[in-house]
Protein backbone atom coordinates (compact mmCIF):
# COMPACT_ATOMS: atom_id res chain seq x y z
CA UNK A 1 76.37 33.97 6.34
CA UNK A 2 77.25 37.16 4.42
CA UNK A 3 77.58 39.73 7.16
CA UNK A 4 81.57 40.20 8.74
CA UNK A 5 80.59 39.94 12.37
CA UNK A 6 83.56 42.50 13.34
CA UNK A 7 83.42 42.24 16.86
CA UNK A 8 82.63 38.79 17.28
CA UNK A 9 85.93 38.09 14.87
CA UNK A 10 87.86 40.83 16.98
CA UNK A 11 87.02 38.83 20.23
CA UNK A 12 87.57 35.37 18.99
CA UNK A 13 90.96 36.09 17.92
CA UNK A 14 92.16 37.34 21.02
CA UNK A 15 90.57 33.72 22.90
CA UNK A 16 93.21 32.71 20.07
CA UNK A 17 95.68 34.37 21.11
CA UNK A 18 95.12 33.92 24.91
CA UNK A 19 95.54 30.22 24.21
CA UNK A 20 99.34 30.71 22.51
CA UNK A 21 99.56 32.96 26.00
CA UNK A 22 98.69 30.14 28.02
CA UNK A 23 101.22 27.33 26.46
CA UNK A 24 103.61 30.02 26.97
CA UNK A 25 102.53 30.80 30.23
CA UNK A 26 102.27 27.09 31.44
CA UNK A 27 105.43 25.57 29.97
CA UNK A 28 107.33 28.41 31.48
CA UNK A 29 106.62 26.83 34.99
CA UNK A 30 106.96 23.13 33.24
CA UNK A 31 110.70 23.56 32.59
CA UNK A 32 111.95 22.39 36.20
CA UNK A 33 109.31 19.80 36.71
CA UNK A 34 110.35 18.14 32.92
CA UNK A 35 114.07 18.68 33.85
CA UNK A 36 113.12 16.41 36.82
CA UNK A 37 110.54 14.13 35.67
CA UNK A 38 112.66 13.26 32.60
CA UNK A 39 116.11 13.90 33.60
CA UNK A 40 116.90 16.81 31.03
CA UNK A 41 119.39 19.13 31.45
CA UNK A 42 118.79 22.71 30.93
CA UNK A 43 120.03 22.62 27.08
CA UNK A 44 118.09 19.74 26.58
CA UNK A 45 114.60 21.78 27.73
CA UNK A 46 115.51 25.14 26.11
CA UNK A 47 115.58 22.88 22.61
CA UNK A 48 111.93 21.83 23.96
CA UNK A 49 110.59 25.64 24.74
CA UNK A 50 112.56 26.93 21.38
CA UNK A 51 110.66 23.96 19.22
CA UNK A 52 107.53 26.51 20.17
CA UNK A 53 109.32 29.27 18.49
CA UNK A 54 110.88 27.09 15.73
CA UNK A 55 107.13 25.91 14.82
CA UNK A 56 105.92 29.36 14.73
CA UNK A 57 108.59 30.76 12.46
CA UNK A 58 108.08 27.82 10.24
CA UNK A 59 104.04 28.90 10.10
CA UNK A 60 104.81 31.91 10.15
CA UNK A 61 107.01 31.53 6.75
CA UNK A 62 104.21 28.95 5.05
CA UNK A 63 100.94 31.02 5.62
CA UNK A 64 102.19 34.72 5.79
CA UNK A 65 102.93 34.19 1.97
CA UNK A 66 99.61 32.41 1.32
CA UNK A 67 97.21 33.83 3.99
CA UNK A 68 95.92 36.39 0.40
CA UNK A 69 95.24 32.78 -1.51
CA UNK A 70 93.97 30.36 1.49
CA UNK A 71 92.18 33.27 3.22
CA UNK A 72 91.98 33.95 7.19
CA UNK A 73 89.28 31.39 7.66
CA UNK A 74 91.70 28.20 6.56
CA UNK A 75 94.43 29.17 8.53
CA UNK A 76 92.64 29.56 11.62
CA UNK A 77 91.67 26.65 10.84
CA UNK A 78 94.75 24.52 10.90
CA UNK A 79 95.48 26.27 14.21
CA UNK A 80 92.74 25.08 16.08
CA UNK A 81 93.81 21.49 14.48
CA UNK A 82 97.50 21.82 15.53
CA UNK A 83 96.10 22.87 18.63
CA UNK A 84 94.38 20.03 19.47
CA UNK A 85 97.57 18.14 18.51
CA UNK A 86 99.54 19.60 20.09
CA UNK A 87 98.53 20.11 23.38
CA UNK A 88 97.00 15.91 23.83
CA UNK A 89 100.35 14.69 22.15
CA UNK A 90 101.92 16.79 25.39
CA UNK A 91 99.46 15.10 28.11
CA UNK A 92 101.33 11.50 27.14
CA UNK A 93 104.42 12.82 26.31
CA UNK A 94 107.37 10.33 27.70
CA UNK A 95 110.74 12.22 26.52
CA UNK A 96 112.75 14.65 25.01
CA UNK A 97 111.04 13.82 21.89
CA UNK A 98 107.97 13.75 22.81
CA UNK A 99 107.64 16.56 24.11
CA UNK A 100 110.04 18.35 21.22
CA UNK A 101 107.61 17.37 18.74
CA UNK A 102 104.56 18.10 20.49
CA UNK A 103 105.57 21.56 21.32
CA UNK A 104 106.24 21.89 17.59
CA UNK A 105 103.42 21.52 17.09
CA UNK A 106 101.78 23.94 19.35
CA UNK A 107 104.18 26.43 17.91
CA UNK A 108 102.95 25.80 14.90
CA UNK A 109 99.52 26.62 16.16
CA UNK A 110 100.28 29.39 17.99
CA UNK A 111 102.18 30.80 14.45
CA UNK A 112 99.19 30.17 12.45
CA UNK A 113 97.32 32.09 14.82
CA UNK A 114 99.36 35.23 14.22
CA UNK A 115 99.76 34.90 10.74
CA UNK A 116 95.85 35.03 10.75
CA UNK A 117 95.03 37.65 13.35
CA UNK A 118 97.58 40.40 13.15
CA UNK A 119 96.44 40.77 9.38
CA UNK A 120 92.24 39.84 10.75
CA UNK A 121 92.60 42.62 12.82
CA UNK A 122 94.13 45.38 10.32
CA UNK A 123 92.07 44.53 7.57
CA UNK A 124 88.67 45.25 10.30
CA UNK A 125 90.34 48.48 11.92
CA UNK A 126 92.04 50.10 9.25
CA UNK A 127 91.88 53.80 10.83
CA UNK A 128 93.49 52.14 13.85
CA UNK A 129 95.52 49.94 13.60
CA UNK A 130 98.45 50.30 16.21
CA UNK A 131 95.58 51.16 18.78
CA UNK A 132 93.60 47.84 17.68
CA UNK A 133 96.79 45.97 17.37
CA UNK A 134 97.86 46.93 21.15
CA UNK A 135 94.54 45.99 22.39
CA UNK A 136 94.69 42.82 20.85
CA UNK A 137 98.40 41.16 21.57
CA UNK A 138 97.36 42.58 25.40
CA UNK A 139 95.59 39.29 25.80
CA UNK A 140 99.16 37.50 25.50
CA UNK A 141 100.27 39.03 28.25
CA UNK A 142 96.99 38.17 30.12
CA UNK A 143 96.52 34.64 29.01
CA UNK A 144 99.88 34.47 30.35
CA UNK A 145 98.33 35.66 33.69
CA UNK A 146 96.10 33.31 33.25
CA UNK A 147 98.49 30.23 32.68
CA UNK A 148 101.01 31.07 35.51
CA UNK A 149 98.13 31.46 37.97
CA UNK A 150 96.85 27.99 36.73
CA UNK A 151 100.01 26.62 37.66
CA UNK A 152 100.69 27.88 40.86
CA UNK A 153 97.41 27.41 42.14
CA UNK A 154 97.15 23.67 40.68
CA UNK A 155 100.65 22.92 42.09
CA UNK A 156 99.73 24.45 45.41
CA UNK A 157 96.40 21.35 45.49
CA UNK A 158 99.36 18.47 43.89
CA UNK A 159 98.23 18.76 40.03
CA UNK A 160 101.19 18.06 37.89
CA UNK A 161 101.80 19.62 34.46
CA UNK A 162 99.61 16.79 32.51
CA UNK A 163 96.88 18.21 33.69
CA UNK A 164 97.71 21.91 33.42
CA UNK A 165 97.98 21.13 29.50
CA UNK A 166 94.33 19.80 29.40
CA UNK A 167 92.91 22.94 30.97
CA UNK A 168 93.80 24.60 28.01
CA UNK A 169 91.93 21.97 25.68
CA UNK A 170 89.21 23.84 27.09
CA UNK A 171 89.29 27.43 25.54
CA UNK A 172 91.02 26.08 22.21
CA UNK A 173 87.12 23.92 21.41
CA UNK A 174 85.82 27.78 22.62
CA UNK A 175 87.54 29.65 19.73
CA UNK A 176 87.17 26.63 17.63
CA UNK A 177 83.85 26.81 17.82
CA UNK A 178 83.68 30.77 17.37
CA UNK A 179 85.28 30.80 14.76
CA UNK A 180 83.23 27.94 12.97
CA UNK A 181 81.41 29.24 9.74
CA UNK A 182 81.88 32.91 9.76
CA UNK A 183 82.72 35.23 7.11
CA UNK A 184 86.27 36.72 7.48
CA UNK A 185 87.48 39.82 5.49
CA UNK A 186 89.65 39.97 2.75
CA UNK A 187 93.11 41.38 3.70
CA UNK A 188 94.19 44.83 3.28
CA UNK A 189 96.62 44.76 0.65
CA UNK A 190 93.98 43.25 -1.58
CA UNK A 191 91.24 46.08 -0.34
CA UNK A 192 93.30 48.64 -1.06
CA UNK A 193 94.53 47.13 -4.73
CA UNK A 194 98.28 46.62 -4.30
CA UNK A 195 99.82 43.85 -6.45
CA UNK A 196 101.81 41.08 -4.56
CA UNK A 197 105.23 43.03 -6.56
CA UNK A 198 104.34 45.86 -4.13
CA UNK A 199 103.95 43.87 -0.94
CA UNK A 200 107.12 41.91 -1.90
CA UNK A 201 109.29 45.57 -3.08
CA UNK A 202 107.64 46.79 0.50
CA UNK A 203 108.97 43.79 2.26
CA UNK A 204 112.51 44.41 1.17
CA UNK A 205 112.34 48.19 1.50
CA UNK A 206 115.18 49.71 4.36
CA UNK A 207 113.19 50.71 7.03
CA UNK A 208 111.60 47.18 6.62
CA UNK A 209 114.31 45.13 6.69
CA UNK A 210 116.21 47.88 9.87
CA UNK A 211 112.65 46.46 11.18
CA UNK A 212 112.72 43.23 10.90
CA UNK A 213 116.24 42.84 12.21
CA UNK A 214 115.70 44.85 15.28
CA UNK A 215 112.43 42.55 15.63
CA UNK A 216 115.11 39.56 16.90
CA UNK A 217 116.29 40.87 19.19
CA UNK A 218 113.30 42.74 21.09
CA UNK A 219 111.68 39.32 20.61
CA UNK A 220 114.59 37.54 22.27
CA UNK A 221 114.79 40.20 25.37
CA UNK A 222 110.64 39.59 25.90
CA UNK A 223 110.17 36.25 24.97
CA UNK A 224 113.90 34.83 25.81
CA UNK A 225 113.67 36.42 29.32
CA UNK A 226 109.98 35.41 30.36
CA UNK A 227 109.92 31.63 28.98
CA UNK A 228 112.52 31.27 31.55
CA UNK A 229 111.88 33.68 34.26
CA UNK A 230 110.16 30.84 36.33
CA UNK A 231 113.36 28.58 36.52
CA UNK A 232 115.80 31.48 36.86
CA UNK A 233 114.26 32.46 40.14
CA UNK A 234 113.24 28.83 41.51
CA UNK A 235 114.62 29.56 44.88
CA UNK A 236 113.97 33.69 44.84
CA UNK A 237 110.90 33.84 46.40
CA UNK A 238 110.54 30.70 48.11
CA UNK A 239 110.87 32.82 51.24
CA UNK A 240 107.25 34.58 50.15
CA UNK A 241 105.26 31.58 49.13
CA UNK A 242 106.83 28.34 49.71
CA UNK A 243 109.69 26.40 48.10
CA UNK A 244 110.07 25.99 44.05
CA UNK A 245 106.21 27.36 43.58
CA UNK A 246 106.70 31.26 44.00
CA UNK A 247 108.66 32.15 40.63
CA UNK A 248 105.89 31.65 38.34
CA UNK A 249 104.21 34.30 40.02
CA UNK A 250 106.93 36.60 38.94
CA UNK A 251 106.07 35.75 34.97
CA UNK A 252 102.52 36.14 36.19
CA UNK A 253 103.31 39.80 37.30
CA UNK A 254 105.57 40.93 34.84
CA UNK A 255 102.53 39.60 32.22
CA UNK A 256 100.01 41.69 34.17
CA UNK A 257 101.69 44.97 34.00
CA UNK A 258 102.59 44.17 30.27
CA UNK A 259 98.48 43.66 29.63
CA UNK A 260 97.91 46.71 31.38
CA UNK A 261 100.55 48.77 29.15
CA UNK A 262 98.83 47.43 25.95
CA UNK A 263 95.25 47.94 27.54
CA UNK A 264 96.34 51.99 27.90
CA UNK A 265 98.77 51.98 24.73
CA UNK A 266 96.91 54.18 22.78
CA UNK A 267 97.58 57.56 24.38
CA UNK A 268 101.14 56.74 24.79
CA UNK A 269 101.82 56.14 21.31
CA UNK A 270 99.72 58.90 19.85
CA UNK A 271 102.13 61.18 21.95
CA UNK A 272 105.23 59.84 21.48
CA UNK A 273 104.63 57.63 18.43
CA UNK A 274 105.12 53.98 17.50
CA UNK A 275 109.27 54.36 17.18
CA UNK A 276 109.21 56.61 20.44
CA UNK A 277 107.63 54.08 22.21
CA UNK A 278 110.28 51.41 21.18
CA UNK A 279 112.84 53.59 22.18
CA UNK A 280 111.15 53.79 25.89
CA UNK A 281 111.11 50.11 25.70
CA UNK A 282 114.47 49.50 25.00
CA UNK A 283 115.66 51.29 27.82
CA UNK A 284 113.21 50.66 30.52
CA UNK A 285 113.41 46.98 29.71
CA UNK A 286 117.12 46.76 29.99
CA UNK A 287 117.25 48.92 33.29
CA UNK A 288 114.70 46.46 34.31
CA UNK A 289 116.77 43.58 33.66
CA UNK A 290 119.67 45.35 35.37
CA UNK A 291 117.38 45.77 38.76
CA UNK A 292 115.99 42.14 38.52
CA UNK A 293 119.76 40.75 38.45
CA UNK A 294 120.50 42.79 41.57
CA UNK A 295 117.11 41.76 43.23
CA UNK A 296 115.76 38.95 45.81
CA UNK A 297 112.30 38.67 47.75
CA UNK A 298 109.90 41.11 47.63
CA UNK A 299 112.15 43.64 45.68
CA UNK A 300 112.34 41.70 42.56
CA UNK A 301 109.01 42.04 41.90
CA UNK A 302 109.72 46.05 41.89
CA UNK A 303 112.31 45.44 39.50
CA UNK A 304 109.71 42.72 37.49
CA UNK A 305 107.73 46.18 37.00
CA UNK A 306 110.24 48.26 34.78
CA UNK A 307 110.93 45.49 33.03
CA UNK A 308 107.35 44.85 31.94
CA UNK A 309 106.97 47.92 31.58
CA UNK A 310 109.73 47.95 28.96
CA UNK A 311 108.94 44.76 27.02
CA UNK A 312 105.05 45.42 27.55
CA UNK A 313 105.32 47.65 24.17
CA UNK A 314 107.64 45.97 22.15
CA UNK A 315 105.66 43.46 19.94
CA UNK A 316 102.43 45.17 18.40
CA UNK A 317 104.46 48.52 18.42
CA UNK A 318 106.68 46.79 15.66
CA UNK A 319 103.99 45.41 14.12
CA UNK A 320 101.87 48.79 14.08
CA UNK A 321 105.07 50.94 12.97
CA UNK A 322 105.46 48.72 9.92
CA UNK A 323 101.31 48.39 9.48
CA UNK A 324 101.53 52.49 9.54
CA UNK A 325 105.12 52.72 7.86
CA UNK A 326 105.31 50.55 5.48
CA UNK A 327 101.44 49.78 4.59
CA UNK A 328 102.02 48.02 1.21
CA UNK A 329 104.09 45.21 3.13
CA UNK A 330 100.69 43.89 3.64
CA UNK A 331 99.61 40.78 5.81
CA UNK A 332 103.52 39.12 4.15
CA UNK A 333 105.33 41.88 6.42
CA UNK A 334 103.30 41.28 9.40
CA UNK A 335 103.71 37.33 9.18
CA UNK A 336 107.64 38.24 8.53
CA UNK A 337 108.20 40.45 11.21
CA UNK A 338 106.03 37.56 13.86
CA UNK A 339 108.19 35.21 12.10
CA UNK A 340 111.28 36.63 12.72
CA UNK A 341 110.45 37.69 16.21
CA UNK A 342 109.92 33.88 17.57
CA UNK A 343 113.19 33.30 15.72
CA UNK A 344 114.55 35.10 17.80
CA UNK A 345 113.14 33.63 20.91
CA UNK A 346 113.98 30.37 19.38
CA UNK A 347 117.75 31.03 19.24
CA UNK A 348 117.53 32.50 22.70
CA UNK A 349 116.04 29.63 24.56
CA UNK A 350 118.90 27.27 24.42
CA UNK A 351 121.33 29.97 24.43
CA UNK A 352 119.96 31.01 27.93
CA UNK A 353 119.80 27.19 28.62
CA UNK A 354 123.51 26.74 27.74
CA UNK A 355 124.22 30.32 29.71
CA UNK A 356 122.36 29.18 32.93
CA UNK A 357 124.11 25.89 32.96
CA UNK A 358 127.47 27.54 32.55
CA UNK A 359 126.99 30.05 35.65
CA UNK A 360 125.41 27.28 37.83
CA UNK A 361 128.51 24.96 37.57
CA UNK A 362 130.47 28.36 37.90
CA UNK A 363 128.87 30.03 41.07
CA UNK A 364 127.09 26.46 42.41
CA UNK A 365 123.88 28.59 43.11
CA UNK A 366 120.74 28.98 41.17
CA UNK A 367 120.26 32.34 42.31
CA UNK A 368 123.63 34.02 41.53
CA UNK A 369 123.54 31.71 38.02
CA UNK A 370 119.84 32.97 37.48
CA UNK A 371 121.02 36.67 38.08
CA UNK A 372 124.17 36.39 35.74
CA UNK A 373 122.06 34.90 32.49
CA UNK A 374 119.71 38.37 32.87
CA UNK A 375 123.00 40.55 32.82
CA UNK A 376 123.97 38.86 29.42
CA UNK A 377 120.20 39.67 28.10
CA UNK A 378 120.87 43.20 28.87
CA UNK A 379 123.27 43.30 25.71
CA UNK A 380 120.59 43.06 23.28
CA UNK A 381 118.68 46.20 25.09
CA UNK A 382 122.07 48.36 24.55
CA UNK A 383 122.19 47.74 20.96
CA UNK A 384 118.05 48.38 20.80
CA UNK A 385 118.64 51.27 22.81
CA UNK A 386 120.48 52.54 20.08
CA UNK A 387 118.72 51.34 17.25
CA UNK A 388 115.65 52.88 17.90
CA UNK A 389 117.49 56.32 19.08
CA UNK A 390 118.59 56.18 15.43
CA UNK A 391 115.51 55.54 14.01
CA UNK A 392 113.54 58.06 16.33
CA UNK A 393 115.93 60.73 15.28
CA UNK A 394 115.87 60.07 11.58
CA UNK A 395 111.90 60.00 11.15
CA UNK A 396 110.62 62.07 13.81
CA UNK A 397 109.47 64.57 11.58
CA UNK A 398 108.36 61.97 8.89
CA UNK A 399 105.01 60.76 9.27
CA UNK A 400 104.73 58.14 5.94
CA UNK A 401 107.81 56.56 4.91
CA UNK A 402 107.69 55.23 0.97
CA UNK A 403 107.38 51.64 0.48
């Protein structure tokens, strides 16, 4: 097969991606059922959920540096293998360490599946990349959707979490299969001609590395934040839909408005621009997390709105302002900056573990312990806040900064 099938490629990587969405999606509402199935305290589970992020640093670090010599093919390939792993090591897990390592290794999947497709997707839209890149990480939000539905609707019929992990077997043989003997593209950076000194003197440049740092902690605020959104408002809705079954459904609608902000992304950042959009993010998501804190019932899924509507833009708007930015950085920036985002929501999983167990034992309510871990979250959106204010105001009237 000689021809690069671009749409077919395009398409395939987002069923990729909606996969990673849907372990995310799913083991959000698996953290109270494991605490009680296995008798894990909160700690104990946000070292489970940050394994995912832990694995996809770690691929992140292996293949962003070698995705130009393996190729886009190969490491799609090992994440439809880790995949597999993964996800039937997770139907029989028994423990803590079962489940730690088997969630490594869907992060490692779900890595490898970035560290292929944000760099699949610039090399076949080069002309539009942000655009391309917005359309495509909208399917995490929606596979997300598409996980937190499975689980309420499969807990609502008495079909426990074992099973919820085999539904997703399903769509990983799908993309398997897709992607099975196609031809992918080389990657940008070796399109256009830059030498690997280039991408690596790009990689370390300032507005890079101001980049990549600010990448932890808008990572942490979206991905710290919605992995446990579920267990911080257990008892929040059970009012609307029934007792300890109604608080996926607020990851489920915080993911839907973030798809549909991605979905329409490419109006809003031609007007404002990649860094203007951050800056919009920063503060609608932390006067989302402010309303959410303050917010029961019905209401909180009002509140749920600003803050997707704040995180919606966050990850491929710092992916397509160093794509645009910083071209010569090359498929090693992208797989740094993914890398260093699920760092981030690494160290914030059992930070907001450790957090939430501190202001249960304080307040002896899940609710008011739930509310006080968001206020702490809203930290991080200050200093972004001001970050990106920074940044806006320094390069507003810049429209290529040097490598």
């Amino acid at each position: 097969m000689n021809k690069i099938r671009t749409s077919l490629l395009f398409n395939t990587s987002c069923l990729a991606l909606v996969v990673t969405a849907l372990s995310f999606g799913t083991r959000g509402g698996f953290i109270t059922p494991w605490m009680e199935e296995f008798n894990l305290a909160g700690a104990e589970v946000g070292w489970i959920v940050g394994t995912a992020f832990w694995g996809f640093t770690l691929a992140m670090v292996i293949f962003g540096p070698l995705i130009d010599i393996l190729g886009i093919g190969k490491v799609m390939a090992i994440a439809f293998a880790c995949h597999i792993i993964g996800l039937t090591w997770t139907i029989f897990a028994q423990g803590f360490w079962s489940l730690f390592f088997s969630t490594m290794f869907i992060g490692i999947a779900n890595g490898s599946v970035e560290a292929a497709a944000n760099p699949l997707v610039t090399a076949l839209y080069p002309n539009n990349k942000t655009a391309k890149l917005n359309r495509f990480h909208m399917w995490f939000p929606a596979g997300i959707v598409i996980g937190g539905l499975i689980v309420f609707f499969l807990n609502e019929i008495g079909i426990g979490w074992r099973i919820q992990t085999a539904v997703m077997l399903v769509p990983t043989l799908v993309y398997g299969i897709l992607f099975f003997g196609q031809k992918f593209p080389k990657t940008e950076r070796v399109t256009v001609g830059a030498s690997y000194k280039d991408m690596l003197k790009a990689c370390v440049s300032p507005l890079f590395l101001f980049m990549a740092f600010c990448m932890l902690f808008t990572a942490a605020t979206e991905l710290g934040t919605n992995q446990w959104i579920a267990a911080l408002f257990n008892n929040s809705v059970s009012n609307l839909f029934g007792e300890g079954i109604g608080a996926i459904l607020i990851l489920v609608w915080i993911s839907a408005i973030m798809a549909l902000a991605r979905l329409v992304a490419g109006p809003v950042v031609h007007r404002l621009s990649g860094i203007g959009v951050l800056l919009f993010s920063a503060v609608f998501s932390g006067i989302g997390l402010y309303l959410m804190s303050i917010s029961s019932g019905a209401v909180l899924f009002a509140s749920a709105t600003v803050f997707a509507l704040g995180i919606g833009f966050f990850w491929p708007n710092m992916l397509g302002v160093v794509a645009e930015k910083v071209p010569t950085s090359g498929a090693l920036g992208l797989a740094i900056m993914g890398g260093i985002g699920f760092l981030g929501g690494a160290i914030a999983q059992p930070v907001l573990g450790k957090i939430y167990d501190v202001q249960t034992t304080k307040f002896g309510d899940d609710l008011a312990a739930g509310a006080a871990t968001l206020q702490y979250v809203i930290i991080l959106t200050a200093f972004l806040s001001l970050a990106f204010l920074y940044l806006f105001l320094k390069h507003r009237k810049k429209k290529v900064v040097e490598a």
